[in-house]
Protein backbone atom coordinates (compact mmCIF):
# COMPACT_ATOMS: atom_id res chain seq x y z
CA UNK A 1 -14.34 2.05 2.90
CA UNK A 2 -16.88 -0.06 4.85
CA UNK A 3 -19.40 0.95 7.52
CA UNK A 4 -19.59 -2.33 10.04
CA UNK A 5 -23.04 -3.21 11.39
CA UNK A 6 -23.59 -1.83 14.74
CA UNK A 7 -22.80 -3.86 17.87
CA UNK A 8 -22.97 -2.31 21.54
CA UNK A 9 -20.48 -0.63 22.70
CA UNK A 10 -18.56 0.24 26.40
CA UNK A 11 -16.18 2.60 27.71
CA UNK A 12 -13.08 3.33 25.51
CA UNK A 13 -10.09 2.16 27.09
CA UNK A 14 -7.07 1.77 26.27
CA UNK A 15 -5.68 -0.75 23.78
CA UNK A 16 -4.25 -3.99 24.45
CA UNK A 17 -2.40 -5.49 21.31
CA UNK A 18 -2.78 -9.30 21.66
CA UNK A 19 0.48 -9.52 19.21
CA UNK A 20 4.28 -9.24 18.96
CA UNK A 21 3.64 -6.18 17.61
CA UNK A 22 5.00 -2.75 18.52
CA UNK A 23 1.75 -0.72 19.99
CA UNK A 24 2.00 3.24 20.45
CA UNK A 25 -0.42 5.99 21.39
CA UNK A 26 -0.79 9.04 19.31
CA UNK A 27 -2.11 12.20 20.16
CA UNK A 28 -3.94 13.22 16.89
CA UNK A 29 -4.80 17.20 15.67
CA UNK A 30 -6.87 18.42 13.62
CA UNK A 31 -5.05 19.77 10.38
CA UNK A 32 -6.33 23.63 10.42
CA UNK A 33 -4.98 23.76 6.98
CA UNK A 34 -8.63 22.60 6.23
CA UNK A 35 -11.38 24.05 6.38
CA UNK A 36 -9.71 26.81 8.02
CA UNK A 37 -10.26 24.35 11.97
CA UNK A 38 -9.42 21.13 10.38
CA UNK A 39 -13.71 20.16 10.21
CA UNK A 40 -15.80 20.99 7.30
CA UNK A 41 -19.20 20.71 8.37
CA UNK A 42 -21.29 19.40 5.53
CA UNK A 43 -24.97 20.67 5.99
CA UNK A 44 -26.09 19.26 2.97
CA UNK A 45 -25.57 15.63 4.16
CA UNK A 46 -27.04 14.48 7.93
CA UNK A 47 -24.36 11.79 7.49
CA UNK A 48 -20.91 11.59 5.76
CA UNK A 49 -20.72 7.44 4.77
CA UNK A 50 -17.51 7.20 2.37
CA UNK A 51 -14.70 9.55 2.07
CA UNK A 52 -11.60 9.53 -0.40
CA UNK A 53 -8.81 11.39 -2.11
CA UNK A 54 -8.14 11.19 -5.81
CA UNK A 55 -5.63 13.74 -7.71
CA UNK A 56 -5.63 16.38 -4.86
CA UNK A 57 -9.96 16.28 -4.50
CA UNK A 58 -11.94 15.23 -1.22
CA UNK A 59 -14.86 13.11 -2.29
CA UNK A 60 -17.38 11.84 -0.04
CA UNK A 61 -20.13 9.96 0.17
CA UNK A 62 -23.52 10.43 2.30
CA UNK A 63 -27.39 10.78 3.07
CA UNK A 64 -29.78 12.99 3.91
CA UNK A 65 -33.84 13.66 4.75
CA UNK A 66 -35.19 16.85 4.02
CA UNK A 67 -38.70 16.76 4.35
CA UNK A 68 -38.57 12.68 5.00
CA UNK A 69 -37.16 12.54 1.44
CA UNK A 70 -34.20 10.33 1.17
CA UNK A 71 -31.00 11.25 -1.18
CA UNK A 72 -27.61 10.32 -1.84
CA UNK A 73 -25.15 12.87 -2.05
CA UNK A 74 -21.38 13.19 -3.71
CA UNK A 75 -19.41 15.91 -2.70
CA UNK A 76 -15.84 17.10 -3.67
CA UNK A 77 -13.66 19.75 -2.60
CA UNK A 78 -10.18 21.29 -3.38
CA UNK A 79 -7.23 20.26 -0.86
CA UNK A 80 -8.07 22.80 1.67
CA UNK A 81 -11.67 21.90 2.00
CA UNK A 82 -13.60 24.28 0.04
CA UNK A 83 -16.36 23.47 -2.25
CA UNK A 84 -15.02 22.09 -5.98
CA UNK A 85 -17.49 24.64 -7.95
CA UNK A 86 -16.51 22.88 -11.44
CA UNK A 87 -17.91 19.70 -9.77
CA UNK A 88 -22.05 19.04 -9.83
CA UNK A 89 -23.70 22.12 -8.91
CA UNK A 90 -21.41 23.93 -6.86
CA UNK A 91 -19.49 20.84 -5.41
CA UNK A 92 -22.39 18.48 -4.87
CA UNK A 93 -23.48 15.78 -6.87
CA UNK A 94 -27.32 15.33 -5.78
CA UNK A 95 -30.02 12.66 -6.35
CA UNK A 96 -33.73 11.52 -4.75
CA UNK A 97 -33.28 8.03 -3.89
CA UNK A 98 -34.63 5.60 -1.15
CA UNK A 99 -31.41 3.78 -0.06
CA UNK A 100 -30.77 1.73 3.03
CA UNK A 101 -27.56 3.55 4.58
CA UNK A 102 -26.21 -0.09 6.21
CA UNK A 103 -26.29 -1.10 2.32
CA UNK A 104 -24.65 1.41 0.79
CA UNK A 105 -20.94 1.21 -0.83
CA UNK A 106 -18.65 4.20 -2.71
CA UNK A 107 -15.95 4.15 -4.99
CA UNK A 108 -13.50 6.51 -6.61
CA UNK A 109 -12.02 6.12 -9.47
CA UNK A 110 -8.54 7.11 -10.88
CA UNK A 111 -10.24 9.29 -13.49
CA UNK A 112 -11.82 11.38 -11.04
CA UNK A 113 -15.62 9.60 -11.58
CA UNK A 114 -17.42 7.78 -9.11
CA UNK A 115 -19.95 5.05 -8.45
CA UNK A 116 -21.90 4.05 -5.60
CA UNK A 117 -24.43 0.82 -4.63
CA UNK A 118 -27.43 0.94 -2.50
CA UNK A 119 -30.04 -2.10 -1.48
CA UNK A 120 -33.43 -0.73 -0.72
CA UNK A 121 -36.13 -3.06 -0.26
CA UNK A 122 -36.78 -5.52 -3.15
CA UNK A 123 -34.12 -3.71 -4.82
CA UNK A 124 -29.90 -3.02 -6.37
CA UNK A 125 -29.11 0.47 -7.24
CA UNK A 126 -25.71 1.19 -9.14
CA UNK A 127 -25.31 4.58 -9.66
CA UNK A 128 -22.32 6.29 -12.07
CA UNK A 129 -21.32 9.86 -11.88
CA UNK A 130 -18.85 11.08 -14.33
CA UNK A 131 -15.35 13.50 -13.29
CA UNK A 132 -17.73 16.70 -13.61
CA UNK A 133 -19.82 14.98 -10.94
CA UNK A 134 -23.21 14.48 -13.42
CA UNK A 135 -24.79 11.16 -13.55
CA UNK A 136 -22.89 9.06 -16.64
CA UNK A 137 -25.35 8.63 -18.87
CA UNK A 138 -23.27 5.83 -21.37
CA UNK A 139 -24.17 3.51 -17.92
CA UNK A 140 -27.80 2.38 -18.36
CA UNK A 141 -28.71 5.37 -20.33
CA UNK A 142 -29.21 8.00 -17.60
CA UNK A 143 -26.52 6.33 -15.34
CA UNK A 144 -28.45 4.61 -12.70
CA UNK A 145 -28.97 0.65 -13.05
CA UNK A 146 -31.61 -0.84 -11.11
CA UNK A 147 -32.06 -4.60 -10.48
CA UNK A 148 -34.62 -6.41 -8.57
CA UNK A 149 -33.28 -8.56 -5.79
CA UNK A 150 -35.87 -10.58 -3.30
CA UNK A 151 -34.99 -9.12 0.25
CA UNK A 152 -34.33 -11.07 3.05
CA UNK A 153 -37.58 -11.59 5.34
CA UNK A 154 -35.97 -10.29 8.44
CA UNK A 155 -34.36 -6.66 8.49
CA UNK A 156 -31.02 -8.52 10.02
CA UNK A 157 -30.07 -9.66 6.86
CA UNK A 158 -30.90 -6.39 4.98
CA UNK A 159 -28.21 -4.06 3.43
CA UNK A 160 -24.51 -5.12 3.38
CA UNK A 161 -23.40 -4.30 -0.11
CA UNK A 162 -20.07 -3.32 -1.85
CA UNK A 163 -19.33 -2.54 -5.79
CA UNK A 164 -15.96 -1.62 -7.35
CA UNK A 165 -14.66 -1.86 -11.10
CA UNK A 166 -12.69 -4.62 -12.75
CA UNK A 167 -9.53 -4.49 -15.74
CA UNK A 168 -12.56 -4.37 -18.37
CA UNK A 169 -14.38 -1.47 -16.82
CA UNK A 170 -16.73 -3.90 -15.56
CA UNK A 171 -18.95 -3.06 -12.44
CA UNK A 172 -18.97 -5.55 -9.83
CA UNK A 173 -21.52 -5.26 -7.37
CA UNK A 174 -22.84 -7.41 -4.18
CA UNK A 175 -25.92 -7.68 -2.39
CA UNK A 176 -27.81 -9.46 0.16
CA UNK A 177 -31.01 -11.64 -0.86
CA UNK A 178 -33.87 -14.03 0.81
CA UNK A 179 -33.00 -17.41 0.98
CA UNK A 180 -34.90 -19.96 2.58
CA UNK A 181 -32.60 -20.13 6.24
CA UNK A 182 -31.72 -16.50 6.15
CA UNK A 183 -30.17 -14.07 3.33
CA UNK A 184 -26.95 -14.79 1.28
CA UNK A 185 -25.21 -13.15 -1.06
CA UNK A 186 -25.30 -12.30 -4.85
CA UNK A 187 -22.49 -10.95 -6.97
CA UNK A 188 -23.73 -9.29 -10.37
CA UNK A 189 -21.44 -8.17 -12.98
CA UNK A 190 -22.29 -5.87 -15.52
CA UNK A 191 -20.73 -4.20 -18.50
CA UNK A 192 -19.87 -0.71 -18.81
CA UNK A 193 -23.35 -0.15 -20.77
CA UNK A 194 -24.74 -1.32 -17.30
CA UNK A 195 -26.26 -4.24 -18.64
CA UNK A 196 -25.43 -8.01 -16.85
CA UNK A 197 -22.54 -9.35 -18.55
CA UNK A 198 -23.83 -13.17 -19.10
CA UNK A 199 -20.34 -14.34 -19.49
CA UNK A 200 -20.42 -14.27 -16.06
CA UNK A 201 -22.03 -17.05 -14.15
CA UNK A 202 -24.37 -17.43 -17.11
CA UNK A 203 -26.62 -15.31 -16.48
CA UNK A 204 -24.63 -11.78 -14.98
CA UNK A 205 -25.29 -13.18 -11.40
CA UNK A 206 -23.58 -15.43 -8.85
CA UNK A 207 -25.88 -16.70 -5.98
CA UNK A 208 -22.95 -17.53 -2.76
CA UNK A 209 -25.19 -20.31 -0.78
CA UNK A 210 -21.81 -21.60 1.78
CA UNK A 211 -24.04 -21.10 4.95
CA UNK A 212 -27.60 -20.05 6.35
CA UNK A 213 -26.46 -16.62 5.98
CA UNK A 214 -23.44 -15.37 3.64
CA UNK A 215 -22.82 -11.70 4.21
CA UNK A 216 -21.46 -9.10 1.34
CA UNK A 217 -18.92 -7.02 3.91
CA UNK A 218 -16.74 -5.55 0.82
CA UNK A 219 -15.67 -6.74 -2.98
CA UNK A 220 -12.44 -6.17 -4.04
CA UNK A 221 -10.77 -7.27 -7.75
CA UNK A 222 -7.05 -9.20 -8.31
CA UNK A 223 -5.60 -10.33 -11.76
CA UNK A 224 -7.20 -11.96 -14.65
CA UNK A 225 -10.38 -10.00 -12.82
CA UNK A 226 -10.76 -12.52 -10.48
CA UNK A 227 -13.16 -11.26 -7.65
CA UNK A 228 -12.81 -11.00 -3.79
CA UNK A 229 -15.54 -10.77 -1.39
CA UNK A 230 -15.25 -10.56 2.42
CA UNK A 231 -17.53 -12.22 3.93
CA UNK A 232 -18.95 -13.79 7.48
CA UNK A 233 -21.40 -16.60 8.72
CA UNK A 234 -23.35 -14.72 11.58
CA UNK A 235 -26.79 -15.87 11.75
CA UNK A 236 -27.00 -13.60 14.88
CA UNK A 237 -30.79 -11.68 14.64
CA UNK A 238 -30.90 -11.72 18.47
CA UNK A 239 -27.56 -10.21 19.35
CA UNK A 240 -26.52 -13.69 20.95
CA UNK A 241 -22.69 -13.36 22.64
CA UNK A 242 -22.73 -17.14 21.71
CA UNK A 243 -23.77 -17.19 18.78
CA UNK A 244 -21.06 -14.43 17.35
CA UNK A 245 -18.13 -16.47 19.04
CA UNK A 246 -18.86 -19.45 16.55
CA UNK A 247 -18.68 -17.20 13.45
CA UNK A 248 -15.81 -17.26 11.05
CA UNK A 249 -14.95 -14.85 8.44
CA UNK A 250 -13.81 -16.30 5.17
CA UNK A 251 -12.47 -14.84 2.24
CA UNK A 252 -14.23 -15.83 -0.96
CA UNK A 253 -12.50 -15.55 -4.41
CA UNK A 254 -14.17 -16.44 -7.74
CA UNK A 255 -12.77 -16.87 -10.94
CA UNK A 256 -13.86 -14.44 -13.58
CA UNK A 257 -16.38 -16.83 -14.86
CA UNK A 258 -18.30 -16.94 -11.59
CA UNK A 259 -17.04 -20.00 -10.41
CA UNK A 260 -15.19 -21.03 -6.94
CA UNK A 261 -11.35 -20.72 -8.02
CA UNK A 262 -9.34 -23.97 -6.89
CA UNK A 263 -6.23 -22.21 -6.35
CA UNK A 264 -7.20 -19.83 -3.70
CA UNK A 265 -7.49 -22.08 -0.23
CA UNK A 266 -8.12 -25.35 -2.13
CA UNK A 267 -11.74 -24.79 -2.76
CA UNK A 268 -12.09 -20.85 -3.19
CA UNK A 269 -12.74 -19.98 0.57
CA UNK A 270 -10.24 -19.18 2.94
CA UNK A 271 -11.90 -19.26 6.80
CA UNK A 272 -9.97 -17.18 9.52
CA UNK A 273 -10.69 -15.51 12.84
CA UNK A 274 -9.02 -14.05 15.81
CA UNK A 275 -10.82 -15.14 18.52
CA UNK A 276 -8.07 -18.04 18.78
CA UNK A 277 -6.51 -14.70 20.82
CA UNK A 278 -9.55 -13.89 23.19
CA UNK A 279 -10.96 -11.63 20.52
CA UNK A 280 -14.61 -11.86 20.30
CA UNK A 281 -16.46 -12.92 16.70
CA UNK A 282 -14.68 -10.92 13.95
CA UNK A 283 -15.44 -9.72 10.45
CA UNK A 284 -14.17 -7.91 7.51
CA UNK A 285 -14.78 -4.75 7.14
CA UNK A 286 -11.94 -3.75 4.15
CA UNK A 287 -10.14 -5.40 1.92
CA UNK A 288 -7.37 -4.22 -0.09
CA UNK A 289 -4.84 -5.99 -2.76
CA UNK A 290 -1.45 -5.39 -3.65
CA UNK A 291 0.29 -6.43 -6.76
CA UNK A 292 1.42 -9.76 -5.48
CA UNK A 293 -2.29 -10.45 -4.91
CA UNK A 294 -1.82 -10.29 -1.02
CA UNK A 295 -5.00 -9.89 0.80
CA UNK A 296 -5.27 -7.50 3.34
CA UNK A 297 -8.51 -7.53 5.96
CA UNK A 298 -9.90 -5.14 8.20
CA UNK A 299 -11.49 -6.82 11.08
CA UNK A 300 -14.00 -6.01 13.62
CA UNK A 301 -15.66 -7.38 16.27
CA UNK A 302 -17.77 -6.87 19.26
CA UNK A 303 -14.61 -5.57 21.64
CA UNK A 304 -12.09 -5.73 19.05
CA UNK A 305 -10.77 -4.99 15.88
CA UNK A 306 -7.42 -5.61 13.63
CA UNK A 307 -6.19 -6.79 10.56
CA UNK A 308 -5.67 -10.65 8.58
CA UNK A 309 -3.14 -11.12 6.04
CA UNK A 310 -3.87 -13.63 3.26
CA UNK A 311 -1.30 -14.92 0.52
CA UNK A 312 -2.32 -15.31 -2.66
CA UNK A 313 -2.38 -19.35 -2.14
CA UNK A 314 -5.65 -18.45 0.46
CA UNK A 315 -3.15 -19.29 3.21
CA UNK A 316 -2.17 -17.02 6.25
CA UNK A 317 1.05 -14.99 5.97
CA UNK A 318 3.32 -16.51 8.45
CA UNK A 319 5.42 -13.37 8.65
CA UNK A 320 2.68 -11.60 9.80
CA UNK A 321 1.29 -10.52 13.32
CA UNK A 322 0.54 -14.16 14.65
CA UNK A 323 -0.45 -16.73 12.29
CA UNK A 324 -1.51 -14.21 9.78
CA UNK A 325 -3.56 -12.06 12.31
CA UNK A 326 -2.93 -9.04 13.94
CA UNK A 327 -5.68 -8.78 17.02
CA UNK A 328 -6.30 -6.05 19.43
CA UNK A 329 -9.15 -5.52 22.04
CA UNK A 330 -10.70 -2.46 22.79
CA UNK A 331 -14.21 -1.36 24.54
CA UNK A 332 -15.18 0.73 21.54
CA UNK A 333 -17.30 0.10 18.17
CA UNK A 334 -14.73 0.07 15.61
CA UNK A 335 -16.76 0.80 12.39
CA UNK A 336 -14.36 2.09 9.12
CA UNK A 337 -11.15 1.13 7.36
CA UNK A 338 -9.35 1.84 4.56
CA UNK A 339 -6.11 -0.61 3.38
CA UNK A 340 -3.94 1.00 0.85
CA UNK A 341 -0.73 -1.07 -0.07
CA UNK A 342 -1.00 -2.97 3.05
CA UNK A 343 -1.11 0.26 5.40
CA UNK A 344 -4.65 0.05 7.41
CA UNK A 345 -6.23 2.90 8.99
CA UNK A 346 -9.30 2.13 11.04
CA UNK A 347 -11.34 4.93 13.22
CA UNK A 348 -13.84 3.83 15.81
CA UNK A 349 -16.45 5.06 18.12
CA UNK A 350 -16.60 5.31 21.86
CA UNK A 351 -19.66 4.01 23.89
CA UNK A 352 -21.17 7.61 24.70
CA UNK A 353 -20.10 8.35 20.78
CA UNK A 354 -18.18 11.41 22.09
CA UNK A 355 -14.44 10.16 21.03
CA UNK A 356 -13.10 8.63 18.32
CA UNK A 357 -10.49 6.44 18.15
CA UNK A 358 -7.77 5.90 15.30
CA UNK A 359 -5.58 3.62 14.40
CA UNK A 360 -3.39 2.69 11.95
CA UNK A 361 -1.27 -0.39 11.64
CA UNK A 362 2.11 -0.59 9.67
CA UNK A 363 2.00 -2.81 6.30
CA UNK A 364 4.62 -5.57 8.35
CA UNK A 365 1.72 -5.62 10.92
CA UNK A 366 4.92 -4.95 13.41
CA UNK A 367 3.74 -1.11 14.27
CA UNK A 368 0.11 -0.07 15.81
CA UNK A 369 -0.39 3.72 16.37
CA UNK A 370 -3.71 4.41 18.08
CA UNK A 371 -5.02 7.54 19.79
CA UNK A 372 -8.16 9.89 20.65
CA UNK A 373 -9.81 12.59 19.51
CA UNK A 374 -12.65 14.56 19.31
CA UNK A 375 -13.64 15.36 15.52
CA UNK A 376 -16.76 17.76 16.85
CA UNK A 377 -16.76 19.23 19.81
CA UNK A 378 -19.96 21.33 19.94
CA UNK A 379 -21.78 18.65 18.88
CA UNK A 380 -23.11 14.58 20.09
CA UNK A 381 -24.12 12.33 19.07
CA UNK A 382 -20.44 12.08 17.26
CA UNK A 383 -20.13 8.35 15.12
CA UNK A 384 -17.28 8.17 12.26
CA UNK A 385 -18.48 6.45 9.21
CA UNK A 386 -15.69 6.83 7.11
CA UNK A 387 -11.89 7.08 7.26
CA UNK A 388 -9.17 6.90 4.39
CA UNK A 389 -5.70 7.83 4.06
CA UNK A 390 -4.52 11.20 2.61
CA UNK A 391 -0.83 11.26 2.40
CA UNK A 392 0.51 11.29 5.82
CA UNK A 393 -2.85 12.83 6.93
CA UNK A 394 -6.07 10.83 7.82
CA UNK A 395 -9.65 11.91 6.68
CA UNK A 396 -12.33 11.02 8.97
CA UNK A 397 -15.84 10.77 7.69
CA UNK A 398 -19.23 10.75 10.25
CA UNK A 399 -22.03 12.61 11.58
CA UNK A 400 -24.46 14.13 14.49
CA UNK A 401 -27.27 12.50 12.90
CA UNK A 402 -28.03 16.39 11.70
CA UNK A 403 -25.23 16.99 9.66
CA UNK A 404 -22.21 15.11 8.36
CA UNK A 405 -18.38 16.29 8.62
CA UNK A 406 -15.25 15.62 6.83
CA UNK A 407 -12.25 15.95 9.49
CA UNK A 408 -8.69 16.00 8.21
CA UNK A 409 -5.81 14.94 10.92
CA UNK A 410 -2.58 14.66 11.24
């Protein structure tokens, strides 16, 4: 689940699907079966950045300063939303770390441990946790890897990052890094030990160099551990309208020696956008693969958001949405997603950050639901970081920029 970078925001209106699709509004509730109102306030974390469900647990993912100290913090909890006790201490995995929260990625595995990125300046930190939530210490002996990476110059460029694990138990990780027109992006691979796997690229690391500025928006892994990453072109530091309306987003796959693989859009890259509806500049924000190898992309924008469906050839899927693309516009910052099996759910923020709008959008791209709500009444700012699917419910991650909340609706 990505966080997108923050553009400004308006009113929240209503939604106007720019497809053939089938668009419906949804009043949403908060599912009291947890945490007793449906909200469990998280006081440990100021911000709640990644959230997730794997064998019946909540994880998630977030920050916080206590006494300007930074940390990252893992929490799980049982189904109804109280505290795991038999995970970390007490249900929080805790540790002291300076970490850029725009550059920050989270990942559950299907074993019940964890792992998380985070770019600070000058450098990569993977971090492992194991299912008892305790830093893995078989990953680079006390189960933090560090790698130094030159940052950008300018603090545009700084933080996008995204990590998951490949067949081999391999850890592939992205990050952003200086280059002489702006920042682009770096895939490392490393082996379960944590060390760089030099079968890859040569040397563990793949330097992207397509445009002035290639950004890491999420990584994602299909067969034969070929690797995804969702990326964009802006080169926007001064918020230019203009500028963002001549950005594409492109899909970038690599073989699993590091290289550009042929097969996927002729030379690796397959370029898409929506704004061929209206839609202003778009960019991934999720990506998800099925077993067919179908691409699935969560887009967002500066008034829109919605979702691009790739074949496994790099080409659009004519059966979906329009030319591959299912568009919608909306005066709202739509910041999270999370694409299981083709299903997208995406949860936004409105313009005085006291609503939050969800939406999810069928797997044929043919159904849209979208509605309202708000996750925290007694509090504002409200922003949702995070959002995920958990069974017919939806999780939504966020924060009051004091403390973080998990909200489960249905």
């Amino acid at each position: 689940m990505r966080s997108a970078r923050l553009f400004a925001v308006a009113t929240l209106t209503s939604l106007l699907t720019l497809t053939a699709a089938t668009a419906s509004a949804e009043s949403w509730d908060l599912d009291l079966s947890f945490s007793d109102d449906g909200t469990l306030r998280v006081l440990e974390s100021d911000a709640v950045l990644d959230v997730g469900v794997v064998n019946g647990r909540v994880y998630a993912a977030g920050v916080s300063w206590d006494s300007q100290e930074r940390s990252l913090l893992v929490i799980r909890t049982l189904a109804d939303g109280t505290y795991d006790n038999s995970f970390g201490s007490y249900g929080v995995a805790s540790v002291n770390m300076a970490c850029d929260t725009s550059g920050f990625d989270f990942d559950v595995l299907a074993d019940g441990s964890s792992i998380a990125s985070c770019q600070s300046r000058e450098e990569l930190r993977v971090l492992k946790w194991t299912e008892a939530g305790v830093l893995d210490t078989s990953f680079s002996a006390d189960g933090i890897r560090t790698v130094a990476v030159p940052s950008p110059k300018q603090s545009f460029y700084f933080g996008d990052t995204g990590v998951v694990i490949d067949g081999q138990g391999r850890v592939v990780v992205g990050a952003m890094a200086d280059s002489n027109d702006g920042a682009n992006a770096r895939i490392y691979r490393m082996l379960p030990s944590g060390a760089l796997d030099t079968s890859f690229s040569s040397d563990g690391i793949r330097r992207l160099d397509l445009y002035d500025v290639d950004w890491v928006d999420d990584i994602a892994v299909v067969a034969r551990d070929r690797i995804v990453i969702a990326s964009d072109d802006a080169n926007c530091p001064n918020s230019d309208e203009a500028c963002y309306k001549r950005a594409k987003a492109h899909l970038i796959r690599l073989t699993k020696e590091g290289g550009f693989d042929q097969s996927f859009s002729d030379d690796g890259v397959a370029r898409f956008s929506i704004r061929s509806f209206a839609v202003d500049f778009s960019y991934p924000i999720e990506i998800g693969v099925d077993s067919d190898n179908v691409i699935t992309a969560a887009l967002t924008g500066t008034g829109s958001f919605g979702v691009a469906r790739i074949l496994a050839d790099g080409t659009p899927d004519p059966e979906y949405g329009v030319e591959g693309v299912v568009g919608l516009t909306c005066k709202c910052y739509v910041g999270s997603a999370h694409v299981v099996n083709g299903k997208v759910a995406l949860a936004g923020t409105s313009a005085h950050f006291d609503q939050t709008l969800v939406a999810t959008i069928s797997q044929s791209g043919n159904s849209i639901v979208q509605g309202q709500i708000d996750l925290l009444p007694e509090a504002r700012p409200e922003f949702s970081g995070a959002v995920a699917f958990d069974g017919n419910a939806i999780l939504i991650g966020g924060g009051t920029g004091r403390t973080g909340f998990i909200n489960r609706i249905i």
